[in-house]
C-alpha atoms as a PDB file:
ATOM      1  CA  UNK A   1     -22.462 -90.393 -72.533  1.00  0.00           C
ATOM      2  CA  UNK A   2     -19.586 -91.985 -71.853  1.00  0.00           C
ATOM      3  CA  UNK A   3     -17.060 -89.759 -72.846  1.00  0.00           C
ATOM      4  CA  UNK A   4     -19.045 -87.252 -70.583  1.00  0.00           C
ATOM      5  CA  UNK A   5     -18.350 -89.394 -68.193  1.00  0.00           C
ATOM      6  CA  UNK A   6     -14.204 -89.292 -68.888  1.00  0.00           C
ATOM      7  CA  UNK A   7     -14.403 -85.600 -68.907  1.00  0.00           C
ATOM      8  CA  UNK A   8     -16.194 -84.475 -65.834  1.00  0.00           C
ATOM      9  CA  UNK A   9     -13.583 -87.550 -63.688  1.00  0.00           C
ATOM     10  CA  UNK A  10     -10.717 -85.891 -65.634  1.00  0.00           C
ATOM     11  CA  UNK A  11     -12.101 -82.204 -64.893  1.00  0.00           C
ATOM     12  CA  UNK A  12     -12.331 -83.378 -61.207  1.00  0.00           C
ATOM     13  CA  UNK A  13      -9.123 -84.850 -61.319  1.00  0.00           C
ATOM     14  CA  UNK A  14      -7.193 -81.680 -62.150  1.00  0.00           C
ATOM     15  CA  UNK A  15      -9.471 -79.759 -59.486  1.00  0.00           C
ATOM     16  CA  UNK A  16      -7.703 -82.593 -56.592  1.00  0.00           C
ATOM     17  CA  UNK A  17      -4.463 -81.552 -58.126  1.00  0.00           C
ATOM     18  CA  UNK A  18      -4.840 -77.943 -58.470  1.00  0.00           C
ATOM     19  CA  UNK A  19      -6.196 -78.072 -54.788  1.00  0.00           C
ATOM     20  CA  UNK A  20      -3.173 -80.838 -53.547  1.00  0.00           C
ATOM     21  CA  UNK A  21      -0.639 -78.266 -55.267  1.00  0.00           C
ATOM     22  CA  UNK A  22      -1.969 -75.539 -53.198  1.00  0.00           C
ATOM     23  CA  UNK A  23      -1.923 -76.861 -49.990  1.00  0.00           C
ATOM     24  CA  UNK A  24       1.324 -78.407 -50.436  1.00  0.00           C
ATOM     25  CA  UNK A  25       2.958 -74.899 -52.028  1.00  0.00           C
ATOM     26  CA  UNK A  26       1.405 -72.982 -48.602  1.00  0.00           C
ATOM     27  CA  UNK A  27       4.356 -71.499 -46.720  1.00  0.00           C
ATOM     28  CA  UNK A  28       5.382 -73.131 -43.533  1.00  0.00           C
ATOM     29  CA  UNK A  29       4.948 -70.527 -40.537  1.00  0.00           C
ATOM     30  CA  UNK A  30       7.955 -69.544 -39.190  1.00  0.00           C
ATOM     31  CA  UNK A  31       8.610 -70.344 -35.477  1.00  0.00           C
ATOM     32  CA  UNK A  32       8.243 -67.335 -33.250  1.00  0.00           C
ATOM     33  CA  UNK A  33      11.671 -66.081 -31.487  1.00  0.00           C
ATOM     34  CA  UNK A  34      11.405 -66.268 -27.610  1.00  0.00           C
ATOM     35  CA  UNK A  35      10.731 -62.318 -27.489  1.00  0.00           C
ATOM     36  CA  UNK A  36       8.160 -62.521 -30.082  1.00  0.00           C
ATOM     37  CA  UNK A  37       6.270 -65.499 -28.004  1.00  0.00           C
ATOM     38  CA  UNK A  38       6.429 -63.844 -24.661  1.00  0.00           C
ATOM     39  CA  UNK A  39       4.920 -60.636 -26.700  1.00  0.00           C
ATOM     40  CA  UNK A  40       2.063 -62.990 -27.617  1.00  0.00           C
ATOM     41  CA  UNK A  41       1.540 -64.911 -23.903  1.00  0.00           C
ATOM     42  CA  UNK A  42       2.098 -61.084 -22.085  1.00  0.00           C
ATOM     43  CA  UNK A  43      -1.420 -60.236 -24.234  1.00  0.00           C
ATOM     44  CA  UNK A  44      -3.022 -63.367 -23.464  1.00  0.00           C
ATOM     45  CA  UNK A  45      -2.595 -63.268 -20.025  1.00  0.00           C
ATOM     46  CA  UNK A  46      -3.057 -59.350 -19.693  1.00  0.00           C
ATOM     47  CA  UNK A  47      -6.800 -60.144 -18.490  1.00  0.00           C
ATOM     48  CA  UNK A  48      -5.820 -62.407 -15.934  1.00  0.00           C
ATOM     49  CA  UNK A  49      -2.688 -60.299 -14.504  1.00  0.00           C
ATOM     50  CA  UNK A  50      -5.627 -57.435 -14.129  1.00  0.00           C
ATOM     51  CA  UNK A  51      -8.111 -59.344 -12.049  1.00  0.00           C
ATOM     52  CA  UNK A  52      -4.937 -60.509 -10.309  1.00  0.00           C
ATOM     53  CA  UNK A  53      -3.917 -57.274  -9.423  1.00  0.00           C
ATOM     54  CA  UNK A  54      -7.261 -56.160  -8.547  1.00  0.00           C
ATOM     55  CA  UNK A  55      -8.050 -59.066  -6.154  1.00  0.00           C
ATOM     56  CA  UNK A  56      -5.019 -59.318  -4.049  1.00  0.00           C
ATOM     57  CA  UNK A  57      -3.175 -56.606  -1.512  1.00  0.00           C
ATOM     58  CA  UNK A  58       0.121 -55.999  -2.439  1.00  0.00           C
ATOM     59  CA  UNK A  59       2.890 -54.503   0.154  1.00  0.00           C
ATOM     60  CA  UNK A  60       4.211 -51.178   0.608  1.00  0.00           C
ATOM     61  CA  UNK A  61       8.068 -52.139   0.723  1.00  0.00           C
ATOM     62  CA  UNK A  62       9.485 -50.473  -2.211  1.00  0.00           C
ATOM     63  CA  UNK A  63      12.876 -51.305  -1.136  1.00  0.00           C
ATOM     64  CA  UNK A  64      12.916 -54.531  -0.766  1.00  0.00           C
ATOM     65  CA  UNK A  65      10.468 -54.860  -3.768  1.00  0.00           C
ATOM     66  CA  UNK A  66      13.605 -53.180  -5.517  1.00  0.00           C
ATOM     67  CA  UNK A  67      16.062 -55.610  -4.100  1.00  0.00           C
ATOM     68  CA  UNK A  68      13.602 -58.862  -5.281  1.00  0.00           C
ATOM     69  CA  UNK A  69      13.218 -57.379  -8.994  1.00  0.00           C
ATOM     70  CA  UNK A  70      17.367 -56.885  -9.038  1.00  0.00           C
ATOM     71  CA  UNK A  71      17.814 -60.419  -8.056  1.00  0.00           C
ATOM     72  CA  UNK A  72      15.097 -61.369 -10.972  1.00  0.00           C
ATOM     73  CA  UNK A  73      16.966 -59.751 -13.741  1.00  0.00           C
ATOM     74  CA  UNK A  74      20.356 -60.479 -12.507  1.00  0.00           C
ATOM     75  CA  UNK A  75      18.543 -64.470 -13.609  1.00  0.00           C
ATOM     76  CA  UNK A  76      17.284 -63.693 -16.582  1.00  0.00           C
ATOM     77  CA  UNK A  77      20.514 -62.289 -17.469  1.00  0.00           C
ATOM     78  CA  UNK A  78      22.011 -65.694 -18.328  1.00  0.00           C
ATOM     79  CA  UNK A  79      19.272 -66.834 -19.951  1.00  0.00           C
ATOM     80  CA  UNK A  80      18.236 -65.995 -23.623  1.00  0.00           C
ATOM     81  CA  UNK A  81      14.821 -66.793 -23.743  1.00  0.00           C
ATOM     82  CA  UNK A  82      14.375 -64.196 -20.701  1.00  0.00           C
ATOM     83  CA  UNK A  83      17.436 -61.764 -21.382  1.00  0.00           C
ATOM     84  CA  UNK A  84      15.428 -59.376 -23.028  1.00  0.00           C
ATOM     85  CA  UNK A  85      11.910 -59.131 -20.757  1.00  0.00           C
ATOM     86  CA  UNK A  86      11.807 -56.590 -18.018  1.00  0.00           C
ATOM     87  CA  UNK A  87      10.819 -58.732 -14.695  1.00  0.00           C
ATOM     88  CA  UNK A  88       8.911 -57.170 -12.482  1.00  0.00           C
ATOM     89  CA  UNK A  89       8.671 -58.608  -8.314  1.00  0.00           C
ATOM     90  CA  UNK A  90       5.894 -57.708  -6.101  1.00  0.00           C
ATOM     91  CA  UNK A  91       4.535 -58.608  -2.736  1.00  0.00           C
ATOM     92  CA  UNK A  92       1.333 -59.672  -1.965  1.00  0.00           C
ATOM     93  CA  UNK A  93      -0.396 -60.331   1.817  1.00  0.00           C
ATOM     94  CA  UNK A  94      -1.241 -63.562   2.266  1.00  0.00           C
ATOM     95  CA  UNK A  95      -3.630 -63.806   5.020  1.00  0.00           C
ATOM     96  CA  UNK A  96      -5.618 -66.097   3.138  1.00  0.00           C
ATOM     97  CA  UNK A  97      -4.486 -69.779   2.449  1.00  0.00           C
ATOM     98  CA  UNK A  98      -4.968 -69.601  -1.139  1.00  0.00           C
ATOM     99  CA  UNK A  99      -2.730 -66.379  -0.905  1.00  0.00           C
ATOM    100  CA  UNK A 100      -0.005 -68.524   0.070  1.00  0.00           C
ATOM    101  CA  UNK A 101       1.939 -69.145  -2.991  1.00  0.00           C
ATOM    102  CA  UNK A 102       4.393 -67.244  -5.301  1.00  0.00           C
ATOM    103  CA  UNK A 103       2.322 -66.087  -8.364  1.00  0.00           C
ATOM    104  CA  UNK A 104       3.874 -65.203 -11.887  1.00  0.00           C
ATOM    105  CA  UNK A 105       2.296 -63.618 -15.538  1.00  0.00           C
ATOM    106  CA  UNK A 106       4.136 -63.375 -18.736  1.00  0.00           C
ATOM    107  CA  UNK A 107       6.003 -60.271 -19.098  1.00  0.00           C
ATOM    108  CA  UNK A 108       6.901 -60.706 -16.620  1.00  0.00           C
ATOM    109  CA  UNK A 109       5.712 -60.095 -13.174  1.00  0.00           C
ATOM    110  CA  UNK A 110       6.527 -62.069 -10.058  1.00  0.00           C
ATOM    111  CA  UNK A 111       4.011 -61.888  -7.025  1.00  0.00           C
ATOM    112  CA  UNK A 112       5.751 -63.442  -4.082  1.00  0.00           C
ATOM    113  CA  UNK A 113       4.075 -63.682  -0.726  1.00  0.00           C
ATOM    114  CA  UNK A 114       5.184 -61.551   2.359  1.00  0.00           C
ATOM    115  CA  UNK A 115       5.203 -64.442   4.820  1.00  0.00           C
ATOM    116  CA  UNK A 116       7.973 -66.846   2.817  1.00  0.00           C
ATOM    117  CA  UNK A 117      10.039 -63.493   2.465  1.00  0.00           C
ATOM    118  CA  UNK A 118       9.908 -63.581   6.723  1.00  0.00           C
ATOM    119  CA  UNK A 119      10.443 -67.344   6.567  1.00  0.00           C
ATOM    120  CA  UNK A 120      13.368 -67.835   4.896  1.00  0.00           C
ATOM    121  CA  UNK A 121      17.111 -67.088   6.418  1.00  0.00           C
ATOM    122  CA  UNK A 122      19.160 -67.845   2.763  1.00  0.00           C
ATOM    123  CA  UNK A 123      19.626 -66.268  -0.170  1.00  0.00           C
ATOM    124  CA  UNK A 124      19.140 -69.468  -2.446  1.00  0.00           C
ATOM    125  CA  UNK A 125      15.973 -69.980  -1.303  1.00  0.00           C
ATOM    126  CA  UNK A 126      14.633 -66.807  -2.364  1.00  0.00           C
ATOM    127  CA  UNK A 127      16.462 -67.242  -5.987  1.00  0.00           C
ATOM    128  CA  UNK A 128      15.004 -70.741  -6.053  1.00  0.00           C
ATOM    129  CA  UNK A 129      11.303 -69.405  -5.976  1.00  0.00           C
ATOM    130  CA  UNK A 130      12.283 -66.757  -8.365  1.00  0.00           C
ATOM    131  CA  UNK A 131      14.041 -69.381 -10.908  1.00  0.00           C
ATOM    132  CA  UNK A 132      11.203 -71.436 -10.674  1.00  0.00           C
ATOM    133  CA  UNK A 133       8.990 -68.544 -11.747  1.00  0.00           C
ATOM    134  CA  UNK A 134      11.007 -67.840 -14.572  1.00  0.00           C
ATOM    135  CA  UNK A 135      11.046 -71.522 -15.817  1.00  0.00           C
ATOM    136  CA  UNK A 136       7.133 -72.106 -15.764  1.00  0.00           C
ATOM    137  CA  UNK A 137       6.982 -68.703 -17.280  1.00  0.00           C
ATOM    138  CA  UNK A 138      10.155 -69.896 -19.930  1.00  0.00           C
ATOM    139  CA  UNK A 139       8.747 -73.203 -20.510  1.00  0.00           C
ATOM    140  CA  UNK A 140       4.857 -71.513 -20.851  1.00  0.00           C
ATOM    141  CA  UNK A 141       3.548 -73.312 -18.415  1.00  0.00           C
ATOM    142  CA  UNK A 142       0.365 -71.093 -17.383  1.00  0.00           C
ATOM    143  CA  UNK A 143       0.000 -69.619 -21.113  1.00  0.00           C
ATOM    144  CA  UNK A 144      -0.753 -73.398 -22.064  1.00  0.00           C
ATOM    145  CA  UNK A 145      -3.221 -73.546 -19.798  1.00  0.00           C
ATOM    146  CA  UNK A 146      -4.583 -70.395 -20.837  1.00  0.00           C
ATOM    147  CA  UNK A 147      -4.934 -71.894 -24.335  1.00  0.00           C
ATOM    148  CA  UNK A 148      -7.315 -75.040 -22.656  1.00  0.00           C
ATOM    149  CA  UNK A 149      -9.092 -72.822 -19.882  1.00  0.00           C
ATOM    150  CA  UNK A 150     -11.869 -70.289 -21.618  1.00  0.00           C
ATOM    151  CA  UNK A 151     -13.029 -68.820 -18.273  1.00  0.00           C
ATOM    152  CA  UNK A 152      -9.340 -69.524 -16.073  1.00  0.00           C
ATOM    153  CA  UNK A 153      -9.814 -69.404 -12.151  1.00  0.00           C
ATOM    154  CA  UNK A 154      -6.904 -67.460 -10.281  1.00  0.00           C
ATOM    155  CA  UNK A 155      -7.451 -69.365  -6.343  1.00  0.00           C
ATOM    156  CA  UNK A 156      -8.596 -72.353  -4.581  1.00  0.00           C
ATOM    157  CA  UNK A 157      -8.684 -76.251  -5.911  1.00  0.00           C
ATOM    158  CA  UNK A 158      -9.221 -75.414  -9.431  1.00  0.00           C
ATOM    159  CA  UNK A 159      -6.592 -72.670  -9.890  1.00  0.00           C
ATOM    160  CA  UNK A 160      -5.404 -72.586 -13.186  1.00  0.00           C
ATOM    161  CA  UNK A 161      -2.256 -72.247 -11.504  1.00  0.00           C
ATOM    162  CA  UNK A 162      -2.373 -76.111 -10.601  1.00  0.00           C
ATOM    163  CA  UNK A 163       0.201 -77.085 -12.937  1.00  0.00           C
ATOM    164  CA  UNK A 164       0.834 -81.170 -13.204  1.00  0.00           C
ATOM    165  CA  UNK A 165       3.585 -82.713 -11.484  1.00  0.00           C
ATOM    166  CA  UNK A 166       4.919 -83.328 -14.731  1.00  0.00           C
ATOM    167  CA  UNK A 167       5.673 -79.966 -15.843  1.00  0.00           C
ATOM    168  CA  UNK A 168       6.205 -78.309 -12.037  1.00  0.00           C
ATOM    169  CA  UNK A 169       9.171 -81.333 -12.089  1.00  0.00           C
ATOM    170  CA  UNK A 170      10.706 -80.126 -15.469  1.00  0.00           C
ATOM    171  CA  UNK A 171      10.548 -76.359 -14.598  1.00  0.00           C
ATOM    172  CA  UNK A 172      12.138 -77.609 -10.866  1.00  0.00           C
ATOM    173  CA  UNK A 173      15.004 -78.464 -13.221  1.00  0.00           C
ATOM    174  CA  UNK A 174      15.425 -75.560 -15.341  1.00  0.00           C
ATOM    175  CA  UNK A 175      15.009 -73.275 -12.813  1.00  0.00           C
ATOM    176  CA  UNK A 176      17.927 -75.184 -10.950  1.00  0.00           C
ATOM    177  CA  UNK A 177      19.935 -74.272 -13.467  1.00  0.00           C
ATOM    178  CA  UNK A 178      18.809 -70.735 -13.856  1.00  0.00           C
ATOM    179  CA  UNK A 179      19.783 -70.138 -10.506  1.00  0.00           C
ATOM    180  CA  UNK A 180      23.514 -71.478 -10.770  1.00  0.00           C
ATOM    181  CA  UNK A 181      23.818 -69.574 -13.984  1.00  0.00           C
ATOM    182  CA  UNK A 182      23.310 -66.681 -12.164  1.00  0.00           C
ATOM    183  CA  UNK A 183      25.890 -67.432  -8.999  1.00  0.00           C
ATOM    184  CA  UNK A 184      23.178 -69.257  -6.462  1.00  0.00           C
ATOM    185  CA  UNK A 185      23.901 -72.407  -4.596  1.00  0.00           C
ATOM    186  CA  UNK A 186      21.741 -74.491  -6.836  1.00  0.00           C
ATOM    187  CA  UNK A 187      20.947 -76.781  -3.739  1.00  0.00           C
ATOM    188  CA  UNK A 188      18.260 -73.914  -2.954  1.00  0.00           C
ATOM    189  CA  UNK A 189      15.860 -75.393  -4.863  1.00  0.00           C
ATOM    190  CA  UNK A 190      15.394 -78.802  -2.509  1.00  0.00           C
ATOM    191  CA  UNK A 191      15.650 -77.000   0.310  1.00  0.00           C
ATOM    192  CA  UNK A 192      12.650 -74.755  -1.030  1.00  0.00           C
ATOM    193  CA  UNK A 193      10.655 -78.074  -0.985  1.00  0.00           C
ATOM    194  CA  UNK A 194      12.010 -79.507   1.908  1.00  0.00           C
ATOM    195  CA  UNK A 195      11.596 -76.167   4.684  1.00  0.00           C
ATOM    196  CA  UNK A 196       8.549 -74.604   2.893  1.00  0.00           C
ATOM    197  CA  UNK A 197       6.348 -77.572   0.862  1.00  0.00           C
ATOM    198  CA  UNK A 198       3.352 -75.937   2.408  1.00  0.00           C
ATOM    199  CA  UNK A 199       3.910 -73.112  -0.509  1.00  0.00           C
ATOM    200  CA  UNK A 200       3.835 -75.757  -3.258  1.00  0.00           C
ATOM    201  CA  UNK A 201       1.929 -79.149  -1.684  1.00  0.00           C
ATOM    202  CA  UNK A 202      -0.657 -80.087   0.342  1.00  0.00           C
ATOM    203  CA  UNK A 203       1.601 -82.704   2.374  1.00  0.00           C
ATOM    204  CA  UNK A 204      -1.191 -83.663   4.732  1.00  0.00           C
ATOM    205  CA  UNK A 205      -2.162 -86.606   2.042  1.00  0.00           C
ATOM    206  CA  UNK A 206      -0.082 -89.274   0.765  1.00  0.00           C
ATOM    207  CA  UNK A 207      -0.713 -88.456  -2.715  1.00  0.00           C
ATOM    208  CA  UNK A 208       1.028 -84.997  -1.582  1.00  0.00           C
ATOM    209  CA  UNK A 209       3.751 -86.450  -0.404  1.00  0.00           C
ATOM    210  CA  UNK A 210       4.541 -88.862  -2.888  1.00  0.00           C
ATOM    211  CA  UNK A 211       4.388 -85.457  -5.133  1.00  0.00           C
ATOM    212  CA  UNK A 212       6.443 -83.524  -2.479  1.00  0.00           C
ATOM    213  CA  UNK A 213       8.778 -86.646  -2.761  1.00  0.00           C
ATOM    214  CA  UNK A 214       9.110 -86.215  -6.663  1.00  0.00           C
ATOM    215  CA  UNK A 215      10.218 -82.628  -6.470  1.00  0.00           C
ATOM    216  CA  UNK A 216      12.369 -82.928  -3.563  1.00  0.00           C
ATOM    217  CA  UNK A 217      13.998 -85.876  -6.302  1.00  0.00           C
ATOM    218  CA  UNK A 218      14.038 -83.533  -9.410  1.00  0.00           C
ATOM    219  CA  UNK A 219      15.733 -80.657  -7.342  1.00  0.00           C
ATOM    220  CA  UNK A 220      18.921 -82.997  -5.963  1.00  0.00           C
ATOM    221  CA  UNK A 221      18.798 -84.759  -9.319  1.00  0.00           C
ATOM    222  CA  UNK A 222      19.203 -81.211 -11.055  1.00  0.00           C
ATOM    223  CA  UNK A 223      21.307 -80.127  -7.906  1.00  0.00           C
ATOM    224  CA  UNK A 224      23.974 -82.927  -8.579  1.00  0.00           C
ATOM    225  CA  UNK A 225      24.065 -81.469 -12.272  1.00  0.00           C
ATOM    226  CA  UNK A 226      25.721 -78.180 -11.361  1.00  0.00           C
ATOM    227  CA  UNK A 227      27.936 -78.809  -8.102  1.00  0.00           C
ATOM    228  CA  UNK A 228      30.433 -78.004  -6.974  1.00  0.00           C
ATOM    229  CA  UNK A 229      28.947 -74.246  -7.478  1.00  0.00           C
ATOM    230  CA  UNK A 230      32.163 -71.911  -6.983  1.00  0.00           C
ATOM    231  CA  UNK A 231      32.028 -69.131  -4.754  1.00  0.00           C
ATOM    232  CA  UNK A 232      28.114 -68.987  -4.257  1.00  0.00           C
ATOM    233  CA  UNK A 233      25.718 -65.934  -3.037  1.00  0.00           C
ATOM    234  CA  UNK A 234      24.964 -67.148   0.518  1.00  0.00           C
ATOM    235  CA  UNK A 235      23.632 -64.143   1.767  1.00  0.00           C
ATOM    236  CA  UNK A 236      24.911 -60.793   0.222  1.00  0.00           C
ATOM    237  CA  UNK A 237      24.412 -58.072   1.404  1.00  0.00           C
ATOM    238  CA  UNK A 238      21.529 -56.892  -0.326  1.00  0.00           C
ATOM    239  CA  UNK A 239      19.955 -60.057   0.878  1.00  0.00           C
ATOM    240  CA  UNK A 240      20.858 -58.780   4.820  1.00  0.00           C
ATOM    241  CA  UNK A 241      18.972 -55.420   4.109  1.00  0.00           C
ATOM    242  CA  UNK A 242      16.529 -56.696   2.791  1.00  0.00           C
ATOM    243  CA  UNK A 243      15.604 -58.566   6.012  1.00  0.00           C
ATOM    244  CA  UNK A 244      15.962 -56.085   8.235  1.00  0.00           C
ATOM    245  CA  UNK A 245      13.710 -53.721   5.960  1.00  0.00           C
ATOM    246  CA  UNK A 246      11.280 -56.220   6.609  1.00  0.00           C
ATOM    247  CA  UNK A 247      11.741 -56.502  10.416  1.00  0.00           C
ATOM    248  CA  UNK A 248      11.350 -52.840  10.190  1.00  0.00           C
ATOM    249  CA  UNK A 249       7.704 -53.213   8.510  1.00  0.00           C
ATOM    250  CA  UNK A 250       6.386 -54.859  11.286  1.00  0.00           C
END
């Protein structure tokens, strides 16, 4: 009975072992390149990009749609993670005040709305909102929330598009420096959140403004990172046509 006993411990034993040995011998996954993960958060967002597309009105301005996209990839250019994804800028109307915000899916497509394109009168303010499109999409910010959101809501309070102040801050900075890398007067980005916070923040509270404070903070802090920029893009050329092909829509 008692050497029974001995056996079946020993038998179970070698079982822990066997098992232990396995586990441990299991190969480590190998980290996905940058390409290979933006592959992976283009298909999990593909559903939301659709009702995206199918819920908003985009504008006929294929020109300056052209120009927008061109200023994009001239970003991603100088920046491995994105250098190899084809970016994509659209316009949407924003008529409604949940409409009024830039909008952005891996892959990656920009939606940017009509009235900040009328609003703004430089050049680094428009590659500010792009950068900081390309750095939530870079750092994954709305494929994270993807992974924690099984039914995701695109507008309103509870937009999955709501990312914390947290992350927005650390994509504020990275998209700082996109922009420089590319040739833009990195001081674009505060003055996105200082002339148009009613894109980004509800200012009305204090809550919002102590969060309109913090970005305003991260921007200058990133700002004073990259300075003196030499030679910046001001307003090219491009940038001129572009407004005027606007004008010209109304």
């Amino acid at each position: 009975m008692y050497l029974n006993k001995r056996i079946t411990f020993f038998s179970l034993f070698l079982v822990t072992v066997v098992v232990l040995q396995a586990c441990s011998s299991l190969p480590t996954p190998t980290p996905l390149s940058p390409h290979e993960q933006q592959s992976v958060d283009t298909v999990k967002s593909k559903g939301l990009l659709n009702e995206f597309q199918n819920k908003v009105q985009f504008e006929k301005l294929p020109k300056v749609e052209k120009y927008l996209t061109a200023v994009a990839r001239q970003i991603t250019r100088e920046e491995d993670a994105l250098r190899s994804e084809k970016v994509t800028v659209r316009i949407h109307s924003d008529s409604k005040p949940e409409l009024k915000k830039s909008f952005s899916f891996p892959g990656v497509v920009i939606s940017i709305p009509k009235s900040f394109l009328f609003a703004i009168n430089f050049e680094n303010e428009l590659a500010a909102v792009i950068s900081l499109e390309l750095a939530q999409i870079e750092r994954r910010e709305l494929a994270k929330e993807l992974d924690k959101n099984e039914s995701p809501i695109l507008f309103g309070e509870l937009s999955i598009f709501h990312f914390s102040q947290k992350n927005r801050g650390e994509s504020i900075e990275l998209g700082t420096k996109l922009m420089y890398s590319a040739g833009y007067d990195p001081r674009g980005m505060a003055a996105l959140f200082q002339k148009f916070s009613n894109y980004y923040v509800d200012s009305s509270t204090t809550t919002g403004q102590k969060e309109l404070s913090h970005y305003i903070k991260q921007a200058q802090k990133a700002k004073n990172d990259f300075m003196p920029s030499l030679q910046p893009i001001v307003r090219s050329n491009e940038f001129l046509l572009m407004k005027k092909e606007l004008k010209d829509s109304l």
